[in-house]
PDB file of N, CA and C in Angstrom:
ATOM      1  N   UNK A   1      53.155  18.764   4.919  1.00  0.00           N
ATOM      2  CA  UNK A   1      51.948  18.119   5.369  1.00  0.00           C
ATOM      3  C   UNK A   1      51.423  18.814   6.608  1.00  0.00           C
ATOM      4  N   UNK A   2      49.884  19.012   6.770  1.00  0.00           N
ATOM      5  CA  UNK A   2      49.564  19.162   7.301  1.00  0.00           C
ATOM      6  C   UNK A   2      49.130  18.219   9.171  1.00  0.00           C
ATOM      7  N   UNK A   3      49.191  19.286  10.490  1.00  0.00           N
ATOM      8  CA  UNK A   3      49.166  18.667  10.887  1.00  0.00           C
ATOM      9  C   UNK A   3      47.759  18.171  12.251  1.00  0.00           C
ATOM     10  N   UNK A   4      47.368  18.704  10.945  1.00  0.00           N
ATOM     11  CA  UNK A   4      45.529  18.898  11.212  1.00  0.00           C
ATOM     12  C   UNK A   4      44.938  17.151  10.865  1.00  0.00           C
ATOM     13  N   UNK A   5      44.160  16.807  11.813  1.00  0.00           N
ATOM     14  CA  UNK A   5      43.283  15.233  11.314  1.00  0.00           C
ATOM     15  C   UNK A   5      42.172  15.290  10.130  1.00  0.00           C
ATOM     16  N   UNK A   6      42.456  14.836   9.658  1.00  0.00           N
ATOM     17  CA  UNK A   6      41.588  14.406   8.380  1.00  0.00           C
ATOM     18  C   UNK A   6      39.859  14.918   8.579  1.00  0.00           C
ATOM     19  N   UNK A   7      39.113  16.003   7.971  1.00  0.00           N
ATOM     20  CA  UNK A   7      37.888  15.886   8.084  1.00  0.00           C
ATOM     21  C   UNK A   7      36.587  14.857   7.412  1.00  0.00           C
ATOM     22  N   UNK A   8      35.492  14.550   8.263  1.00  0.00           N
ATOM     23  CA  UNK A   8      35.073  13.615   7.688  1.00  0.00           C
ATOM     24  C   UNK A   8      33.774  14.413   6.846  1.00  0.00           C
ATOM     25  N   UNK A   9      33.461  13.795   5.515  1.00  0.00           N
ATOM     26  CA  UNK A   9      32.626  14.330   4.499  1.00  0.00           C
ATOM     27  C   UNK A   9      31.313  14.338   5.441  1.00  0.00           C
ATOM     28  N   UNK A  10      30.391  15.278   4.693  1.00  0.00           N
ATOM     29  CA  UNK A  10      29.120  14.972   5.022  1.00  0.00           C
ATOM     30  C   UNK A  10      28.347  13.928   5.048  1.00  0.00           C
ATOM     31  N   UNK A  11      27.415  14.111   6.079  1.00  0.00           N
ATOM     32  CA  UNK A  11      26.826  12.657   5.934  1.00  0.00           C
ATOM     33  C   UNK A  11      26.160  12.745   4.705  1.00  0.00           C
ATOM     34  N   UNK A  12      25.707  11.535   4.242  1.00  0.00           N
ATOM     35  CA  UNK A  12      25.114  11.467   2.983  1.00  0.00           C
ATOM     36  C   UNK A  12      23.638  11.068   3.109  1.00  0.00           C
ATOM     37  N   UNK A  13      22.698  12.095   2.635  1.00  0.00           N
ATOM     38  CA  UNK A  13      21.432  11.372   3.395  1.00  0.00           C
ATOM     39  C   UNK A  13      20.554  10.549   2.535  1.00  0.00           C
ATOM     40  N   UNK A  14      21.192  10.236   1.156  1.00  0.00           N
ATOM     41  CA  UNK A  14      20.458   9.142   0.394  1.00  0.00           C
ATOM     42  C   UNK A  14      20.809   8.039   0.930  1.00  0.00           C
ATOM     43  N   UNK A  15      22.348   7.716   1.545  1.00  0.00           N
ATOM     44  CA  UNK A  15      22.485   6.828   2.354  1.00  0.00           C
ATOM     45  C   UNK A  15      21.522   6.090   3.686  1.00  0.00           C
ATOM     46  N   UNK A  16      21.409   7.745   4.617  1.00  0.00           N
ATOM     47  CA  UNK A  16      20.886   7.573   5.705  1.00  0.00           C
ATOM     48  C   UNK A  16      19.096   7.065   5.241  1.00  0.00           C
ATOM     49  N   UNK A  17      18.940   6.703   4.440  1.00  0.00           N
ATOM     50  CA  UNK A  17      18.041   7.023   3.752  1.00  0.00           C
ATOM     51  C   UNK A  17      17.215   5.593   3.428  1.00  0.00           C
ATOM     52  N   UNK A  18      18.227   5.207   2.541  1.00  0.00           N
ATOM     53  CA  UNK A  18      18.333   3.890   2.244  1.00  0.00           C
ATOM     54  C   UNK A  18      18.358   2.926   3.701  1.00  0.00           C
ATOM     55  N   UNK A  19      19.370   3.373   4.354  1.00  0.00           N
ATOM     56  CA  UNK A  19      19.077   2.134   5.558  1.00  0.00           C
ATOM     57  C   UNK A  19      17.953   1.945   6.448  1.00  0.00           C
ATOM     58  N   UNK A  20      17.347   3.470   6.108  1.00  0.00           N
ATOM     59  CA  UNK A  20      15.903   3.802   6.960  1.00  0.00           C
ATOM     60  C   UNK A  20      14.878   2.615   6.333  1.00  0.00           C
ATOM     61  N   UNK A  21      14.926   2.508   4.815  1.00  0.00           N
ATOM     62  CA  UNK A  21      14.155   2.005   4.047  1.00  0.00           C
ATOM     63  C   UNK A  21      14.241   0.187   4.506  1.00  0.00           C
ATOM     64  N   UNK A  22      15.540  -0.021   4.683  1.00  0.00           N
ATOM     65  CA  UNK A  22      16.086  -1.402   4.702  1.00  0.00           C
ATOM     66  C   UNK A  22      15.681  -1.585   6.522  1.00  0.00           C
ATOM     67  N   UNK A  23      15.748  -0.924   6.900  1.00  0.00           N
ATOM     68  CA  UNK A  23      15.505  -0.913   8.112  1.00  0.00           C
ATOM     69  C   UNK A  23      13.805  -1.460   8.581  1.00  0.00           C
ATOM     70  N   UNK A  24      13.253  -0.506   7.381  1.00  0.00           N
ATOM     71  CA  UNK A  24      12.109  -0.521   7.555  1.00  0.00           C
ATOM     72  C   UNK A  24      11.542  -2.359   7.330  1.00  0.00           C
ATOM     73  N   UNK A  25      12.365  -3.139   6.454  1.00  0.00           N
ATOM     74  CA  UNK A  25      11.683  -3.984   5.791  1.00  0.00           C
ATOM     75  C   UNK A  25      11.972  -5.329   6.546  1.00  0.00           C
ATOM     76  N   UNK A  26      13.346  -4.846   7.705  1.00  0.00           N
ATOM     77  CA  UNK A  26      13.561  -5.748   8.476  1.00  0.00           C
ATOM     78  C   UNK A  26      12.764  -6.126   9.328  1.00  0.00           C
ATOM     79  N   UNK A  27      12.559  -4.699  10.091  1.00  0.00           N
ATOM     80  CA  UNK A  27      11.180  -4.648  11.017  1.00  0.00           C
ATOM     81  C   UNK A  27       9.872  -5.448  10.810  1.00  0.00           C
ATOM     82  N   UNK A  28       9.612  -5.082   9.227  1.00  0.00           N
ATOM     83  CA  UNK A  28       8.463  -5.722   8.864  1.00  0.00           C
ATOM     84  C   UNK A  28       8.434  -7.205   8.724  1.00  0.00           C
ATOM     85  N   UNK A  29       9.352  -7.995   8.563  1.00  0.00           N
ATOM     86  CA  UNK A  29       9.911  -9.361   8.040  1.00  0.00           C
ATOM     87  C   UNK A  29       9.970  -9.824  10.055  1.00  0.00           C
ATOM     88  N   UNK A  30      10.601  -9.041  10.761  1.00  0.00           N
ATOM     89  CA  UNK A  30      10.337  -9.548  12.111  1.00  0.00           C
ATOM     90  C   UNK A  30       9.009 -10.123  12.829  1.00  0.00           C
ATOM     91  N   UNK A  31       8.134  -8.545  12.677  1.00  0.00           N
ATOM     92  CA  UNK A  31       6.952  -8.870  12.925  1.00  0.00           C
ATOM     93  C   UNK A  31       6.178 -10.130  12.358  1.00  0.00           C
ATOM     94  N   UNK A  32       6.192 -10.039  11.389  1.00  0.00           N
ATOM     95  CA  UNK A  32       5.651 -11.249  10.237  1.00  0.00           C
ATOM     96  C   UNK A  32       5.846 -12.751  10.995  1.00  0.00           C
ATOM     97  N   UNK A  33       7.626 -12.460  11.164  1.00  0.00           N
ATOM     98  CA  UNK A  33       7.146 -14.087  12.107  1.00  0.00           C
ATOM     99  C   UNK A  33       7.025 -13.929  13.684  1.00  0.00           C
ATOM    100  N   UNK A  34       6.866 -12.841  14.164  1.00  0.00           N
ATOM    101  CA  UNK A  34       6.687 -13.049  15.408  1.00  0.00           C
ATOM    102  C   UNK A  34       5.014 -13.062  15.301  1.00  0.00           C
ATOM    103  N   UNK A  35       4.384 -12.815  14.584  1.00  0.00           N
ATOM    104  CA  UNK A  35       3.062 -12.708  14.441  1.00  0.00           C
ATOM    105  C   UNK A  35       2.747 -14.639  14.212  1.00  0.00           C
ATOM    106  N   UNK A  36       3.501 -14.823  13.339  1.00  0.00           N
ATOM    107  CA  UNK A  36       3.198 -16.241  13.153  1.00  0.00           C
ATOM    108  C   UNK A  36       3.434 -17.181  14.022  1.00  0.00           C
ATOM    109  N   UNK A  37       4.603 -16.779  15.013  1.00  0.00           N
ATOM    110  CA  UNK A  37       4.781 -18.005  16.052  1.00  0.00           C
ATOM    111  C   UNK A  37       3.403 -18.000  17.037  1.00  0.00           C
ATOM    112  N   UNK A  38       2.570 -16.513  16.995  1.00  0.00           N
ATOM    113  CA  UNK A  38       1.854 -16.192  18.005  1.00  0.00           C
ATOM    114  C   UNK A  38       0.441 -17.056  17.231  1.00  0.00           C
ATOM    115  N   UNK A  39       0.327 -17.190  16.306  1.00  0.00           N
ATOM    116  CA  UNK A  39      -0.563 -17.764  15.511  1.00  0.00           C
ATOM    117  C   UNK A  39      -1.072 -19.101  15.754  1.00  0.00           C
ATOM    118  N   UNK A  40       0.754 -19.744  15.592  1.00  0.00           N
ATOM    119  CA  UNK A  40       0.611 -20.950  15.526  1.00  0.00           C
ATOM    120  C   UNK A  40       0.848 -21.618  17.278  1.00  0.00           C
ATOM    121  N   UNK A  41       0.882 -20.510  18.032  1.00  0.00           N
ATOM    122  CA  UNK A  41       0.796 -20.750  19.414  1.00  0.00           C
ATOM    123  C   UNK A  41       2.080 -21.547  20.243  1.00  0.00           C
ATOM    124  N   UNK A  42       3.132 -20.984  19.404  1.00  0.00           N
ATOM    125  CA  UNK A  42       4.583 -20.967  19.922  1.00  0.00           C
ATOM    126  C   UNK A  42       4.878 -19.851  20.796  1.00  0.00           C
ATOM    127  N   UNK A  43       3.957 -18.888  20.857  1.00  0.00           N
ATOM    128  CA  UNK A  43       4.522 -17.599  21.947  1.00  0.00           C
ATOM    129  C   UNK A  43       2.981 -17.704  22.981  1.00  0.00           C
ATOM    130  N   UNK A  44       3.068 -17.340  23.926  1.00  0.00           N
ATOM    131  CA  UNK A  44       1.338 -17.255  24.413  1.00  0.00           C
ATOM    132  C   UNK A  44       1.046 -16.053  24.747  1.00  0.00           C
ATOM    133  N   UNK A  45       0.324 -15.773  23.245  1.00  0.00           N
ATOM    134  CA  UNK A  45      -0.214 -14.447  23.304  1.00  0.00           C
ATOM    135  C   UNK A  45      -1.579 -14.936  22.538  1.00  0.00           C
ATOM    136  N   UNK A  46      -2.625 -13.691  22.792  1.00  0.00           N
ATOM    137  CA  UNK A  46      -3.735 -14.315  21.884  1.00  0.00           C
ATOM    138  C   UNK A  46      -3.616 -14.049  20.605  1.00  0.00           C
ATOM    139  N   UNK A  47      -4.594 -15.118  19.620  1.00  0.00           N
ATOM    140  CA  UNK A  47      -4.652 -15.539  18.763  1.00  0.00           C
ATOM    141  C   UNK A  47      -4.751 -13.792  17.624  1.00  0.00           C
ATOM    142  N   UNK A  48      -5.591 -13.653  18.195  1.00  0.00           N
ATOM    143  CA  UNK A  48      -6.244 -12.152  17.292  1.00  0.00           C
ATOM    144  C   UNK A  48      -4.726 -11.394  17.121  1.00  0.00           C
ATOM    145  N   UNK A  49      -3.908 -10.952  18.490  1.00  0.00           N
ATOM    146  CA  UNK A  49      -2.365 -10.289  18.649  1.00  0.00           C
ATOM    147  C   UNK A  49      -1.608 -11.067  17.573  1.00  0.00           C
ATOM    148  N   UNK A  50      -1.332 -11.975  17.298  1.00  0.00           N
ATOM    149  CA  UNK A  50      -0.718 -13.058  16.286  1.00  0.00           C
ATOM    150  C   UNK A  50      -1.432 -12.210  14.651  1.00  0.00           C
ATOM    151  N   UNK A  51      -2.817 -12.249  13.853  1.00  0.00           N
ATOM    152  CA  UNK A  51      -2.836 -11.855  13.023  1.00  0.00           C
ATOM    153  C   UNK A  51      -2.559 -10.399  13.148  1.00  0.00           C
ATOM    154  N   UNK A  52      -3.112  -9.155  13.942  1.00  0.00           N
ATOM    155  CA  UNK A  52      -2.538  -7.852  13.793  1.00  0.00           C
ATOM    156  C   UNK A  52      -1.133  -8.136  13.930  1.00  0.00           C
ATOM    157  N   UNK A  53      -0.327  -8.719  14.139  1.00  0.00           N
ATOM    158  CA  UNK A  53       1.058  -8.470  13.939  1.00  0.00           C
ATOM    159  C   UNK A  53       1.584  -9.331  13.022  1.00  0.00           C
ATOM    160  N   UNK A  54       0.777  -9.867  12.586  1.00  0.00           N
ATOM    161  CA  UNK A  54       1.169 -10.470  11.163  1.00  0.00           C
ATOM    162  C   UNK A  54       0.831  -9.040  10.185  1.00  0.00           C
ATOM    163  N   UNK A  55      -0.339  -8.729  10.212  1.00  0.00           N
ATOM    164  CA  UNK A  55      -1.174  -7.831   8.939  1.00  0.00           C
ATOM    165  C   UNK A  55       0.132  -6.433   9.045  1.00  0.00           C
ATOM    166  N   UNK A  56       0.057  -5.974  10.188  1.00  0.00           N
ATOM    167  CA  UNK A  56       1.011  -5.274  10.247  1.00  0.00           C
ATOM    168  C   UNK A  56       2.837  -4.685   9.623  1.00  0.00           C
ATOM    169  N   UNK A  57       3.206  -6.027  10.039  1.00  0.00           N
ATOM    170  CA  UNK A  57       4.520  -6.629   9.429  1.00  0.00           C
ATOM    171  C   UNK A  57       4.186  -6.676   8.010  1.00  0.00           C
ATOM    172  N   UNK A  58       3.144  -6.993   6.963  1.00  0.00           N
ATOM    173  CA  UNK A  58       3.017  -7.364   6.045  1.00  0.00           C
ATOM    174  C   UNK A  58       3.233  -6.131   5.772  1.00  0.00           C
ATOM    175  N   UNK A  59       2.404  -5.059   6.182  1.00  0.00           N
ATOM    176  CA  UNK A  59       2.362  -3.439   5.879  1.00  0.00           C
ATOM    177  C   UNK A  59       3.536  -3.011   5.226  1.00  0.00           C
ATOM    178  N   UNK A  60       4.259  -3.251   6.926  1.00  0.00           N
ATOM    179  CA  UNK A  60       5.790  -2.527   6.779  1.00  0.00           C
ATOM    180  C   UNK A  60       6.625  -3.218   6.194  1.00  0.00           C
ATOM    181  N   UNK A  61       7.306  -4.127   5.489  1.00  0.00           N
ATOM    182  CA  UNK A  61       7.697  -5.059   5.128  1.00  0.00           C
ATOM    183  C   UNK A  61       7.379  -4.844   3.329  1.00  0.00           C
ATOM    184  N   UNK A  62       6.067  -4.677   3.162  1.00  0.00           N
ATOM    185  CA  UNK A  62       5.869  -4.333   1.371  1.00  0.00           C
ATOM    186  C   UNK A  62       5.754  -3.074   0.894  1.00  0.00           C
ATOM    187  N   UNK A  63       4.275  -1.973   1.670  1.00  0.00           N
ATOM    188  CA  UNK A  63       4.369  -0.837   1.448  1.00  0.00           C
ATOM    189  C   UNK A  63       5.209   0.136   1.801  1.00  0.00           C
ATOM    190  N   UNK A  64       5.477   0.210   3.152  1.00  0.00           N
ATOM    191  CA  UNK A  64       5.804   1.167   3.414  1.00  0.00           C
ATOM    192  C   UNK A  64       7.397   0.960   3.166  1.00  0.00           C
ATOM    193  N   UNK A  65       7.816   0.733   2.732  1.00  0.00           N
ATOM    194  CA  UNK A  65       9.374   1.090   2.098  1.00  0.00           C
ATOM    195  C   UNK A  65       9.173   2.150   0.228  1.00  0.00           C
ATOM    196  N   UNK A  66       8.312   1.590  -0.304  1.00  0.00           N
ATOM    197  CA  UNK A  66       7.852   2.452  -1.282  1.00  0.00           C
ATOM    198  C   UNK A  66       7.146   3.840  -1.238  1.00  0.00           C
ATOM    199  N   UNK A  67       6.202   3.480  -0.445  1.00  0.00           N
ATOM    200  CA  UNK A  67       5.514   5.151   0.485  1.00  0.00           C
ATOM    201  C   UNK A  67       6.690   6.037   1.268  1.00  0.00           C
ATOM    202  N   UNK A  68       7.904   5.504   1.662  1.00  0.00           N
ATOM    203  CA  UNK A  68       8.770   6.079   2.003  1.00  0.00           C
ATOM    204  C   UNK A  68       9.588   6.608   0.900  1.00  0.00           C
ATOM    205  N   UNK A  69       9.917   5.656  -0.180  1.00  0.00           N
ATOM    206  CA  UNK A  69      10.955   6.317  -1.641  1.00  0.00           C
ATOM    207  C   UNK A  69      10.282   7.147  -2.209  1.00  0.00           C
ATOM    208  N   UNK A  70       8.825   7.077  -2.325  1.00  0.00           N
ATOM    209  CA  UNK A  70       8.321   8.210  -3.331  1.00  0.00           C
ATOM    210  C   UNK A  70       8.304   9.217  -2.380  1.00  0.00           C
ATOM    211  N   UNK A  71       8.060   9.428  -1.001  1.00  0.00           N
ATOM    212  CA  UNK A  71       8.134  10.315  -0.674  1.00  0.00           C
ATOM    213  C   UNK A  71       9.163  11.464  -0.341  1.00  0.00           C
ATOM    214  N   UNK A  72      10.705  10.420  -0.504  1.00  0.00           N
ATOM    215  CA  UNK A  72      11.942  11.304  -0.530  1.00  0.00           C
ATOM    216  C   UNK A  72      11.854  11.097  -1.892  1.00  0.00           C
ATOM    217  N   UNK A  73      11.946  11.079  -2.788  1.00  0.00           N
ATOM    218  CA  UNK A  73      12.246  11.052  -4.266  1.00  0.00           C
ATOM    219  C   UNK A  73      12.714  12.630  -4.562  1.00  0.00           C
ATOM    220  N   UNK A  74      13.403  12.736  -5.315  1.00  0.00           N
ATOM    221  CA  UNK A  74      13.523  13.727  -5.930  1.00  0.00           C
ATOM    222  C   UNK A  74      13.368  14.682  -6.756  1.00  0.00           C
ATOM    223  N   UNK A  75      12.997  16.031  -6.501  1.00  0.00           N
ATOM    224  CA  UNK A  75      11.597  16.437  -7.816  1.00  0.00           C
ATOM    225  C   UNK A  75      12.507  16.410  -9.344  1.00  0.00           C
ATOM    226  N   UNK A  76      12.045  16.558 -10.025  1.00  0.00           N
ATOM    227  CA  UNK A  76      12.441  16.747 -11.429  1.00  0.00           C
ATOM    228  C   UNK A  76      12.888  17.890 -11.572  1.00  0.00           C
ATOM    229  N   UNK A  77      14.009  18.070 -12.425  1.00  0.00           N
ATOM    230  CA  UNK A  77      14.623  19.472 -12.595  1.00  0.00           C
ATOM    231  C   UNK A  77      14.360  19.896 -13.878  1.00  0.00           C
TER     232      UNK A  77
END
């Protein structure tokens, strides 16, 4: 046996990839209700700041996790 430490594999970047995506949808799901508490005038911010960070969150949260997969997708071989 060797008495060398174990090397670790490459990172995997469909992985890194995926959490970017999941990442992305958390973000968007945050905003969404921080937009809504601002809405419904649980945070004191103005009213208008409440829908752009609602519309926003909605963005990131539906599209842009798909605008992100097609854009790493993989070409056809």
């Amino acid at each position: 046996m060797s008495d060398q430490p174990a090397r670790d594999p490459a990172p995997d970047p469909a992985k890194a990839r995926y959490m970017a995506i999941q990442a992305m949808r958390f973000a968007g799901v945050a905003l969404v209700i921080f937009g809504l508490l601002v809405i419904y005038r649980r945070i004191d911010l103005p009213k208008e700041a409440g829908y752009v960070l609602f519309l926003v969150g909605i963005v990131d949260a539906l599209i842009m996790p798909s605008v992100l997969a097609r854009r790493w997708k993989s070409p056809p071989q």
